[in-house]
PDB file of N, CA and C in Angstrom:
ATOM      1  N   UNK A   1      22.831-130.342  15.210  1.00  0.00           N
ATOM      2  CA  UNK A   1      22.629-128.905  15.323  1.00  0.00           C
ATOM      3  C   UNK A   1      21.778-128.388  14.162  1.00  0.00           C
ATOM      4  N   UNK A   2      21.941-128.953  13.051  1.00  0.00           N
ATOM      5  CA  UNK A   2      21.391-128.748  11.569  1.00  0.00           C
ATOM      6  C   UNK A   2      19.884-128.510  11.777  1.00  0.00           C
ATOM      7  N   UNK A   3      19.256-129.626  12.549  1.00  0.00           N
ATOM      8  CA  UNK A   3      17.959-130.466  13.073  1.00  0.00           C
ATOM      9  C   UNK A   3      17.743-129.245  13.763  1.00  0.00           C
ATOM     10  N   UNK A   4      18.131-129.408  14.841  1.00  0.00           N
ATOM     11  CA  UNK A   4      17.496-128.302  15.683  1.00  0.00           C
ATOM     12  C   UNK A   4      17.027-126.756  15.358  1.00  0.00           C
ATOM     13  N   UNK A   5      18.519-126.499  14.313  1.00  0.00           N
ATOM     14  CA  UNK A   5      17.918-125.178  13.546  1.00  0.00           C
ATOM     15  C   UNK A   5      17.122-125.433  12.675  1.00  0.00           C
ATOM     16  N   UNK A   6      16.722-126.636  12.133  1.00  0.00           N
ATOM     17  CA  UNK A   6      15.527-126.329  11.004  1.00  0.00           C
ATOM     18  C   UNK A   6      14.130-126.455  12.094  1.00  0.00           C
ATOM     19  N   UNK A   7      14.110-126.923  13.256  1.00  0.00           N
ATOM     20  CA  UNK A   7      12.922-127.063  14.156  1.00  0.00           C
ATOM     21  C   UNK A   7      12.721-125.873  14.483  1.00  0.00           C
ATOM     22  N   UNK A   8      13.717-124.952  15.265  1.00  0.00           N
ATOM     23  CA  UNK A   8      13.675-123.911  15.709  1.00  0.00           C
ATOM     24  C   UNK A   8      13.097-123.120  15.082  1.00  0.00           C
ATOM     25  N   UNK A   9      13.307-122.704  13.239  1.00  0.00           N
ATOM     26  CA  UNK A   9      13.164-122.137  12.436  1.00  0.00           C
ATOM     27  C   UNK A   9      11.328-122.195  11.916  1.00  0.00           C
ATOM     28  N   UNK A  10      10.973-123.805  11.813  1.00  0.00           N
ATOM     29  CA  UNK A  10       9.410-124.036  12.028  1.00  0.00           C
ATOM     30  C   UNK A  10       8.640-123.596  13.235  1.00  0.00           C
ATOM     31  N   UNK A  11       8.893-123.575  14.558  1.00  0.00           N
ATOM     32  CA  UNK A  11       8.668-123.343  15.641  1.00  0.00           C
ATOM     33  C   UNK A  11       8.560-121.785  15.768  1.00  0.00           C
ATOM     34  N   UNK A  12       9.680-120.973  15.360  1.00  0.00           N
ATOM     35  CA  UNK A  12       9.584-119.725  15.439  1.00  0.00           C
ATOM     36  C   UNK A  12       8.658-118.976  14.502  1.00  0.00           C
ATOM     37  N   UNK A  13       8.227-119.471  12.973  1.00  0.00           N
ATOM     38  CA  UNK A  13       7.488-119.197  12.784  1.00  0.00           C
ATOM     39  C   UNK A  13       6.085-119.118  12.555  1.00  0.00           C
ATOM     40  N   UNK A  14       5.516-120.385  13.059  1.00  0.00           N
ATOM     41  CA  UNK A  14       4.486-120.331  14.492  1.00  0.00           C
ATOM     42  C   UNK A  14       4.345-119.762  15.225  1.00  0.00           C
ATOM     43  N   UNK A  15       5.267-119.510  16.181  1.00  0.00           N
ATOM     44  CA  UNK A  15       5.317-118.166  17.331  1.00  0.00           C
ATOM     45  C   UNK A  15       5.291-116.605  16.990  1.00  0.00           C
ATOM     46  N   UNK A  16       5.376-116.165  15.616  1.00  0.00           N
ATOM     47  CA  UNK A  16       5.595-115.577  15.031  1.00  0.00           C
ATOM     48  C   UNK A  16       4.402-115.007  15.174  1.00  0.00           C
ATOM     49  N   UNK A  17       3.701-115.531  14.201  1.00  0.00           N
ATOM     50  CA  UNK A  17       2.283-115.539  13.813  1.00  0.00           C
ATOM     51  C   UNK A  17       0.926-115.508  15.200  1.00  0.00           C
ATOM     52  N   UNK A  18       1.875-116.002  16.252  1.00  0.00           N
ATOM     53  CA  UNK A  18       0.627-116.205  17.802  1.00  0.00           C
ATOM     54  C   UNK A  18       0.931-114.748  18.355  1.00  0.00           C
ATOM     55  N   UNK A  19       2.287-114.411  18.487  1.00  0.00           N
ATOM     56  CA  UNK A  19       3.324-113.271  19.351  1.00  0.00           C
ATOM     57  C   UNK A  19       3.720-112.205  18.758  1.00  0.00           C
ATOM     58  N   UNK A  20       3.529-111.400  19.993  1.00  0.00           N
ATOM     59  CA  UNK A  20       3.471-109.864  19.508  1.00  0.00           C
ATOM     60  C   UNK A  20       5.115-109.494  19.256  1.00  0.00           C
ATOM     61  N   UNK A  21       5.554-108.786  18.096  1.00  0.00           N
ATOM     62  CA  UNK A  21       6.678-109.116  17.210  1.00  0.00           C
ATOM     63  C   UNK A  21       7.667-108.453  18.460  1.00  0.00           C
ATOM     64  N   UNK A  22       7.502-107.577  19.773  1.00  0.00           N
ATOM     65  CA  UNK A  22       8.314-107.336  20.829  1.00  0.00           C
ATOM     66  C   UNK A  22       8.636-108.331  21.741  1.00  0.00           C
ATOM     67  N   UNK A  23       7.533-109.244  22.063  1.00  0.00           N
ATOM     68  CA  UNK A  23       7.920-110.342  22.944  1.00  0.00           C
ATOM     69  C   UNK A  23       8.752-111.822  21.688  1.00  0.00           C
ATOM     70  N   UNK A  24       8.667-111.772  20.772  1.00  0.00           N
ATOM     71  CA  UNK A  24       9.270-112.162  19.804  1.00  0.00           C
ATOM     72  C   UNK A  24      10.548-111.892  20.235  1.00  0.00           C
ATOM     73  N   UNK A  25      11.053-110.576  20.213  1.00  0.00           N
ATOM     74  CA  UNK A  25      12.643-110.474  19.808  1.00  0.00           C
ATOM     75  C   UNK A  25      13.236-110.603  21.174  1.00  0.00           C
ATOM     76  N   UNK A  26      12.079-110.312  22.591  1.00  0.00           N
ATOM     77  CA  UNK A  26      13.254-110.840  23.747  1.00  0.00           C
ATOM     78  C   UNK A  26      13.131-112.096  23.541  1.00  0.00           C
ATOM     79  N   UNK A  27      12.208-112.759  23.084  1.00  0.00           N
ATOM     80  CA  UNK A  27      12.735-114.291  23.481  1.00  0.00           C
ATOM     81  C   UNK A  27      13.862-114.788  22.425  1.00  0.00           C
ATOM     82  N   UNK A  28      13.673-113.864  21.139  1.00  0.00           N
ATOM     83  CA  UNK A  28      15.154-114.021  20.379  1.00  0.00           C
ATOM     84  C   UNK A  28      16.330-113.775  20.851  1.00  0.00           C
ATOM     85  N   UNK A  29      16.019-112.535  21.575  1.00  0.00           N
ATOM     86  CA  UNK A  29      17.168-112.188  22.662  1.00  0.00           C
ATOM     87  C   UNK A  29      17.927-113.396  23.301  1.00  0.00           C
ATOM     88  N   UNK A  30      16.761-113.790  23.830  1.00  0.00           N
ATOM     89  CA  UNK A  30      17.050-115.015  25.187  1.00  0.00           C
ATOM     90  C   UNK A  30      17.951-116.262  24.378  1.00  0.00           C
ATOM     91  N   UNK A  31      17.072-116.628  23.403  1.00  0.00           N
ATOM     92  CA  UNK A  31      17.593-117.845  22.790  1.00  0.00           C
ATOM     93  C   UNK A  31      19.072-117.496  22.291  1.00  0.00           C
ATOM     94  N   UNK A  32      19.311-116.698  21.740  1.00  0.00           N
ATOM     95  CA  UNK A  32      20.555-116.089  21.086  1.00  0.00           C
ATOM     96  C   UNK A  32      21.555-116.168  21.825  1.00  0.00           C
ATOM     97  N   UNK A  33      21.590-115.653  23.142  1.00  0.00           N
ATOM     98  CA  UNK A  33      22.103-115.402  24.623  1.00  0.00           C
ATOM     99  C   UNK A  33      22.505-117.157  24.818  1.00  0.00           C
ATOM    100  N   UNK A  34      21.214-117.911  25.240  1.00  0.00           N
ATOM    101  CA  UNK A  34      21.589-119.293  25.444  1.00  0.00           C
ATOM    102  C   UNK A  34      22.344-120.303  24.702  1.00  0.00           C
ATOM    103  N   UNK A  35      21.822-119.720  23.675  1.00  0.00           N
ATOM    104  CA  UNK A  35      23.219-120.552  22.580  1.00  0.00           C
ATOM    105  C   UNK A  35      24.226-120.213  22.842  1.00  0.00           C
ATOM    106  N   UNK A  36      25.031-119.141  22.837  1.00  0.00           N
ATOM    107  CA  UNK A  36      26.143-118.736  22.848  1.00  0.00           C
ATOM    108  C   UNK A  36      26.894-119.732  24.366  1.00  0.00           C
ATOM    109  N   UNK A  37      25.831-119.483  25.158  1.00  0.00           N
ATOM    110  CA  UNK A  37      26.116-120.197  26.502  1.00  0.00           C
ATOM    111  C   UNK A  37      26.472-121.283  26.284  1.00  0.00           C
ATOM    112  N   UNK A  38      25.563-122.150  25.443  1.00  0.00           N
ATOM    113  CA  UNK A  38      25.656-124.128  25.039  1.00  0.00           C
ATOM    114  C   UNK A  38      27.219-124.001  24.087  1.00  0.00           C
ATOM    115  N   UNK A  39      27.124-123.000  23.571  1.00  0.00           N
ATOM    116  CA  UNK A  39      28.394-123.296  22.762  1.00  0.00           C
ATOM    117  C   UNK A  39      29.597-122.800  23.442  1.00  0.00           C
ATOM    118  N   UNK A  40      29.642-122.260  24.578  1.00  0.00           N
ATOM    119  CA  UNK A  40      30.868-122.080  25.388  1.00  0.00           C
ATOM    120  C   UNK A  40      30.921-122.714  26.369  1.00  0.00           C
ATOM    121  N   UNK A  41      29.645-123.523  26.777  1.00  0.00           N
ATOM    122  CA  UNK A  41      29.873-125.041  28.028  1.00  0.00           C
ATOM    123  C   UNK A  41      30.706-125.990  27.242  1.00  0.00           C
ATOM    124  N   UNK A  42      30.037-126.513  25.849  1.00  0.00           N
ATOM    125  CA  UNK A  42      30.612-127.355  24.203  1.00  0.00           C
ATOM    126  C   UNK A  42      31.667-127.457  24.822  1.00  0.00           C
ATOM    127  N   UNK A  43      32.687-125.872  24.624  1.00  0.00           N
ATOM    128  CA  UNK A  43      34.448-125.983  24.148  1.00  0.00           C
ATOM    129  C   UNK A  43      34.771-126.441  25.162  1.00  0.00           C
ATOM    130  N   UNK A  44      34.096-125.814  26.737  1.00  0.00           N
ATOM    131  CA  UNK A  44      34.919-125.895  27.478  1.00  0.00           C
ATOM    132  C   UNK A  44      34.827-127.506  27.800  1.00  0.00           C
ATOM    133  N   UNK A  45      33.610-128.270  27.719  1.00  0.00           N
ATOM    134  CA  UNK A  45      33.630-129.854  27.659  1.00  0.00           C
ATOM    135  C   UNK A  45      34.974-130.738  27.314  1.00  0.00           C
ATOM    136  N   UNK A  46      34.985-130.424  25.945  1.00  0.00           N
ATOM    137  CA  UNK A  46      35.672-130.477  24.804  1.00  0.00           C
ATOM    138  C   UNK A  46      36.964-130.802  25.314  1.00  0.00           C
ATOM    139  N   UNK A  47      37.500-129.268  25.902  1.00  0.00           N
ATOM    140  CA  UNK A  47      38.872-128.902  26.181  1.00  0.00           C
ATOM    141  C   UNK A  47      39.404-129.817  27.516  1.00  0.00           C
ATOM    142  N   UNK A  48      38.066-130.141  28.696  1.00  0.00           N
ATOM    143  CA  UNK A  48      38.731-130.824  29.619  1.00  0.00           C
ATOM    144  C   UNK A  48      38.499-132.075  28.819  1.00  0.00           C
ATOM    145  N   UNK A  49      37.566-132.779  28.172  1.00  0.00           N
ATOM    146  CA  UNK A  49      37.982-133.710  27.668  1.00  0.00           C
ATOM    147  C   UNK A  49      39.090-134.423  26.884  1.00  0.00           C
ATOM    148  N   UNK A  50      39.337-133.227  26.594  1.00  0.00           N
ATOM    149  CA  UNK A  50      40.983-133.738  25.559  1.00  0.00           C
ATOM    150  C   UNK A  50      42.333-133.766  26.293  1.00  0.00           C
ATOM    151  N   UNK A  51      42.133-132.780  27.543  1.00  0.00           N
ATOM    152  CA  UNK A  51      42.794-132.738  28.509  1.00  0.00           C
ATOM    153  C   UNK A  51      43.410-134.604  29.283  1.00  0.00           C
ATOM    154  N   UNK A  52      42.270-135.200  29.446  1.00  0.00           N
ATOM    155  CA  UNK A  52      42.144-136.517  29.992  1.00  0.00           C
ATOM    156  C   UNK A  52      42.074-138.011  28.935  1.00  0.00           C
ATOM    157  N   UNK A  53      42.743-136.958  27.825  1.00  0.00           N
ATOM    158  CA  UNK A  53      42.744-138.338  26.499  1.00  0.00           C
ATOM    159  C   UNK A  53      44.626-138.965  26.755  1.00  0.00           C
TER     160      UNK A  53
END
């Protein structure tokens, strides 16, 4: 996860610099949104997995 946020972090500010600072923050929007998503598929993984230990 460490990785990915330091990529993300190079990547975004690249995009930064190409993108107009409004289409910037929906796609911050978006990404922000999708994480939250990956990290509540994660638990729920998690939870049936431990379920079947």
């Amino acid at each position: 996860l460490e990785q990915a946020n330091a990529e993300l972090t190079k990547l975004r500010t690249d995009f930064i610099d190409r993108v107009p600072i409004v289409q910037y923050e929906e796609v911050n929007k978006q990404l922000v949104g999708k994480t939250r998503e990956v990290e509540s598929l994660k638990e729920e993984l998690d939870s049936a997995a431990n379920r079947y230990r």
